[in-house]
N, C-alpha and C. Protein backbone atom coordinates (compact mmCIF):
# COMPACT_ATOMS: atom_id res chain seq x y z
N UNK A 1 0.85 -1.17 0.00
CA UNK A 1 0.00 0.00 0.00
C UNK A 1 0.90 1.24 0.00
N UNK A 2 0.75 2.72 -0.73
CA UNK A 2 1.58 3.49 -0.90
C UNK A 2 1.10 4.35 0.16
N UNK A 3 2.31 5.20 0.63
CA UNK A 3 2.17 5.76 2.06
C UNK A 3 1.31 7.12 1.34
N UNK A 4 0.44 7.83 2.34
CA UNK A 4 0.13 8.69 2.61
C UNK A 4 0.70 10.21 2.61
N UNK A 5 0.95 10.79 1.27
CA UNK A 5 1.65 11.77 1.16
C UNK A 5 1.41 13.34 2.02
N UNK A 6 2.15 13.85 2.68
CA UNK A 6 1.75 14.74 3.33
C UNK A 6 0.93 16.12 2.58
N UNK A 7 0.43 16.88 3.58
CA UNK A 7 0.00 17.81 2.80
C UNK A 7 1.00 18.81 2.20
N UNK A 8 0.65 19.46 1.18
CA UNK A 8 1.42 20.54 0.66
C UNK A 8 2.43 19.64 -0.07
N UNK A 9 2.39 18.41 -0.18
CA UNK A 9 2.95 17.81 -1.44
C UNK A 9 3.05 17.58 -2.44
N UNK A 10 1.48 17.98 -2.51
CA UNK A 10 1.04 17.45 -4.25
C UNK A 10 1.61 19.14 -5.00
N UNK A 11 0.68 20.22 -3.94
CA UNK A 11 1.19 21.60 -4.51
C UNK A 11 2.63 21.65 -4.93
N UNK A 12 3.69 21.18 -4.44
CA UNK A 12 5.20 21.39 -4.94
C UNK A 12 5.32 20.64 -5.82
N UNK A 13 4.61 19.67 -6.11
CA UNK A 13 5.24 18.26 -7.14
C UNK A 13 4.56 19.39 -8.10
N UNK A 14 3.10 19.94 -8.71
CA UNK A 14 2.38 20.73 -9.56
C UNK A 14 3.49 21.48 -9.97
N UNK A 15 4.14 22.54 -8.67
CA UNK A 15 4.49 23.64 -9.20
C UNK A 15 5.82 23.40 -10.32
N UNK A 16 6.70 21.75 -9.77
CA UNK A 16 7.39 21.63 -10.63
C UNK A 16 7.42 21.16 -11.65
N UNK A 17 6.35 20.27 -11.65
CA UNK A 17 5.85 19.39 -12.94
C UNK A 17 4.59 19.79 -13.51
N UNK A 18 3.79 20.52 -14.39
CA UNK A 18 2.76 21.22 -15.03
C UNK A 18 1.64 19.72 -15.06
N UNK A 19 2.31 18.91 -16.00
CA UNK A 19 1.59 18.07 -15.88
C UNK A 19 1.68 16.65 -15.07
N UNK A 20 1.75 17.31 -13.85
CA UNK A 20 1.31 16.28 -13.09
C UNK A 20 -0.17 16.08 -12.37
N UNK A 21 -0.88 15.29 -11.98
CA UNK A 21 -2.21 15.18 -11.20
C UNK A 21 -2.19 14.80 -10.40
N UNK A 22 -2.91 15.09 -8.91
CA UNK A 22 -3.19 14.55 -7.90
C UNK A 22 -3.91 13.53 -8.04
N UNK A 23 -3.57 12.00 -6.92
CA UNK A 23 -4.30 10.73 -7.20
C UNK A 23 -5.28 11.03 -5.86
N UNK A 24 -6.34 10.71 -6.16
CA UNK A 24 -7.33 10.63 -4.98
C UNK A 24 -7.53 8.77 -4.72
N UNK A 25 -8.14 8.99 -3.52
CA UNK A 25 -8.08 7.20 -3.12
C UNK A 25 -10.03 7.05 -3.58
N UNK A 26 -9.98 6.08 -3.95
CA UNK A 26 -11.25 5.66 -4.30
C UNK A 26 -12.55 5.96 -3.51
N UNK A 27 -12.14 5.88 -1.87
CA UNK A 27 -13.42 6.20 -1.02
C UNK A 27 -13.49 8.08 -1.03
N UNK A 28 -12.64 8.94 -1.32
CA UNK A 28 -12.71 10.19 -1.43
C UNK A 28 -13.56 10.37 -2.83
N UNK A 29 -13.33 10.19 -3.88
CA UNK A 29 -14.17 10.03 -5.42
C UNK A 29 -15.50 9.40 -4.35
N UNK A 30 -16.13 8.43 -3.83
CA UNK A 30 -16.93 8.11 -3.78
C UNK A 30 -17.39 9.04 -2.45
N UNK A 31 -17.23 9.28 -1.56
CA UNK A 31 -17.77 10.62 -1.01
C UNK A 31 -17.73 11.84 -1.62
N UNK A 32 -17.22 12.15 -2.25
CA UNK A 32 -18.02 13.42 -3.11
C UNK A 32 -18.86 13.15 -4.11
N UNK A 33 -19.02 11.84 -4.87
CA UNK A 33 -20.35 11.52 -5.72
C UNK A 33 -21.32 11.57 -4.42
N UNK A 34 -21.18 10.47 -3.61
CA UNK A 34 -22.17 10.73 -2.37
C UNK A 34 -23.10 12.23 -1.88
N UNK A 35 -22.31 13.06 -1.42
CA UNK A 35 -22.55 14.17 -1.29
C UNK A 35 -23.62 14.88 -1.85
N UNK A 36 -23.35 14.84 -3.59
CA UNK A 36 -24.29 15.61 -4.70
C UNK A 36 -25.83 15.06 -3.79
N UNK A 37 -26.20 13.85 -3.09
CA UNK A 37 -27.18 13.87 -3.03
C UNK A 37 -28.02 14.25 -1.80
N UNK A 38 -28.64 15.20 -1.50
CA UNK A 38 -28.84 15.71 -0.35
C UNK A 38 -29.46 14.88 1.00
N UNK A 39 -30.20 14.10 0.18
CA UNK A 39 -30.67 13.11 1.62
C UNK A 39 -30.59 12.43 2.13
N UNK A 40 -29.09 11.92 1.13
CA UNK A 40 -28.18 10.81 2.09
C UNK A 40 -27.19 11.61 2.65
N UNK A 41 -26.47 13.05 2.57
CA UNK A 41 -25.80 13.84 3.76
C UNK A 41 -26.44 13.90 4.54
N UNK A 42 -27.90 14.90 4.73
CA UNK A 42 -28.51 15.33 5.71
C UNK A 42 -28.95 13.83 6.70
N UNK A 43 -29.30 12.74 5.82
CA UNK A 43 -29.60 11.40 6.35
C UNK A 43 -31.44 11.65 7.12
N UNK A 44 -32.21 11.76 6.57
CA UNK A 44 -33.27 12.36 7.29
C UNK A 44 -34.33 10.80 7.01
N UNK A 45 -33.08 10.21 6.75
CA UNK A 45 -34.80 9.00 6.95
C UNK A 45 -34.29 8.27 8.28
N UNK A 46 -35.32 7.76 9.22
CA UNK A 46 -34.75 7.25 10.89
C UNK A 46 -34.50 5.94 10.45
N UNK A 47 -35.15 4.86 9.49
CA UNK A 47 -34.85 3.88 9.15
C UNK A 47 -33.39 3.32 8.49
N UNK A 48 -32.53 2.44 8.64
CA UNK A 48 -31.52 1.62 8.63
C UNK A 48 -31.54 1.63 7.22
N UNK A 49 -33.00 0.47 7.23
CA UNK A 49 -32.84 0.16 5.71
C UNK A 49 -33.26 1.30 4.95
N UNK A 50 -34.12 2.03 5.21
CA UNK A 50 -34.29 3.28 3.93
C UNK A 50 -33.57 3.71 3.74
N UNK A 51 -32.28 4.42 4.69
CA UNK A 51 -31.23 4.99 4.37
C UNK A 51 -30.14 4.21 3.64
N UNK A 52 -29.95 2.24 3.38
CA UNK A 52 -29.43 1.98 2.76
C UNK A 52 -30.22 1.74 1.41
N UNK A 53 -31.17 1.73 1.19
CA UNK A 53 -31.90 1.79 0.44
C UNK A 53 -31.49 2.93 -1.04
N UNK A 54 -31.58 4.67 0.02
CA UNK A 54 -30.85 5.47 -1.11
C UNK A 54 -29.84 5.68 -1.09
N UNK A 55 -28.92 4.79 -0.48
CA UNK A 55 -27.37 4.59 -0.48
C UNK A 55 -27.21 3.83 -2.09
N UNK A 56 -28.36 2.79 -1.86
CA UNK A 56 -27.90 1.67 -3.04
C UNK A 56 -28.43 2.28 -4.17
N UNK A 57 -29.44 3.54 -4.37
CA UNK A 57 -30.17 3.86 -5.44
C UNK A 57 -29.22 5.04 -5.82
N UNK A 58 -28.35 5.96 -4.72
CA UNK A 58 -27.41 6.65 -5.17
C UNK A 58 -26.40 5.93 -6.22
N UNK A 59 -26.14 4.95 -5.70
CA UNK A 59 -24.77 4.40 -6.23
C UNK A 59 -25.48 3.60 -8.09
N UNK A 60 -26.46 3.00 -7.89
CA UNK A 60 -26.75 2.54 -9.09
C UNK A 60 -27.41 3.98 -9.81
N UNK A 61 -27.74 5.18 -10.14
CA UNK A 61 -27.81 6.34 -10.48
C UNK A 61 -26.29 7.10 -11.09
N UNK A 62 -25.60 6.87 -9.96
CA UNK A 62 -23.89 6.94 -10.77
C UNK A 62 -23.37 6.03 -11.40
N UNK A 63 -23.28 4.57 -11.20
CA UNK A 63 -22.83 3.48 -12.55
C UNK A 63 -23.75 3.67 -13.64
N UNK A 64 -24.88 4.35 -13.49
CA UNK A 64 -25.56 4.12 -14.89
C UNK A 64 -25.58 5.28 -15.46
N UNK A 65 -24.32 6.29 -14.90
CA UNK A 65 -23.87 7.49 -15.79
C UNK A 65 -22.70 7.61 -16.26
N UNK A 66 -22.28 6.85 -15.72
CA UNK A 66 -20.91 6.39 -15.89
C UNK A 66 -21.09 5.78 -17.08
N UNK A 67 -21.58 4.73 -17.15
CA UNK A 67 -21.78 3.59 -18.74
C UNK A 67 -21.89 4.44 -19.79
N UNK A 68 -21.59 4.07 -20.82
CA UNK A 68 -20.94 4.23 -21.96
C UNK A 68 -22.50 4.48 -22.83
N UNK A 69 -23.03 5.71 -23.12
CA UNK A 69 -24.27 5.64 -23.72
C UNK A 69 -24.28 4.38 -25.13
N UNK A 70 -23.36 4.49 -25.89
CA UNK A 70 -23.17 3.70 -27.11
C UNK A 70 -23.22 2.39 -26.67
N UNK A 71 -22.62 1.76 -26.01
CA UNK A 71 -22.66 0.40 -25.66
C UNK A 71 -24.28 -0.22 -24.88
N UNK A 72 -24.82 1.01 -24.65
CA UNK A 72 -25.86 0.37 -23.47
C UNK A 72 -27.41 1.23 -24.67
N UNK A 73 -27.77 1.08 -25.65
CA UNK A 73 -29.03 2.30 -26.22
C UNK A 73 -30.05 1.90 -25.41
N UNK A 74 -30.55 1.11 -25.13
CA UNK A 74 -32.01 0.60 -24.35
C UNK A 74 -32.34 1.04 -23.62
N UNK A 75 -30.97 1.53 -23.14
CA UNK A 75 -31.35 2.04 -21.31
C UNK A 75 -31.89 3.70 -21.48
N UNK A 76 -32.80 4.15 -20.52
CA UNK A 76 -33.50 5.00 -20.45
C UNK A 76 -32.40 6.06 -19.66
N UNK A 77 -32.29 7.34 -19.97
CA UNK A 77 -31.20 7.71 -18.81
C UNK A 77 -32.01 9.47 -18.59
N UNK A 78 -31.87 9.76 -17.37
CA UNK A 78 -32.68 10.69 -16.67
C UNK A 78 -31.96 11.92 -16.82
């Protein structure tokens, strides 16, 4: 596993290399898709399962924007 780069690291690696990019870890990408949706931050349902419920309807809402319109035509997309 690669260590944990400190802060203000990525800024100096940028300033010397133009094209370089910061790597984010997979659960950071997936908390900020999370986020966009307001009522799984605020969390306002008291139920377990409802709240995993639009956990699981968040997440299948982003794989099916993700997919490749050309490969998938059938699918209906919102």
């Amino acid at each position: 596993m690669p260590p944990i780069r400190p802060r203000g690291e990525e800024v100096r690696e940028k300033d010397k290399n133009p094209d370089f990019k910061p790597r984010r870890w997979v659960v950071e990408v997936c908390h900020s898709w999370f986020n966009r949706f307001k009522k799984i931050v605020m969390r306002y349902e008291k139920m377990d399962r409802s709240y995993l419920e639009l956990v699981m309807l968040a997440a299948s809402i982003k794989v099916l924007r993700k997919i490749n319109r050309k490969d998938c035509p059938n699918i209906i997309y919102g």
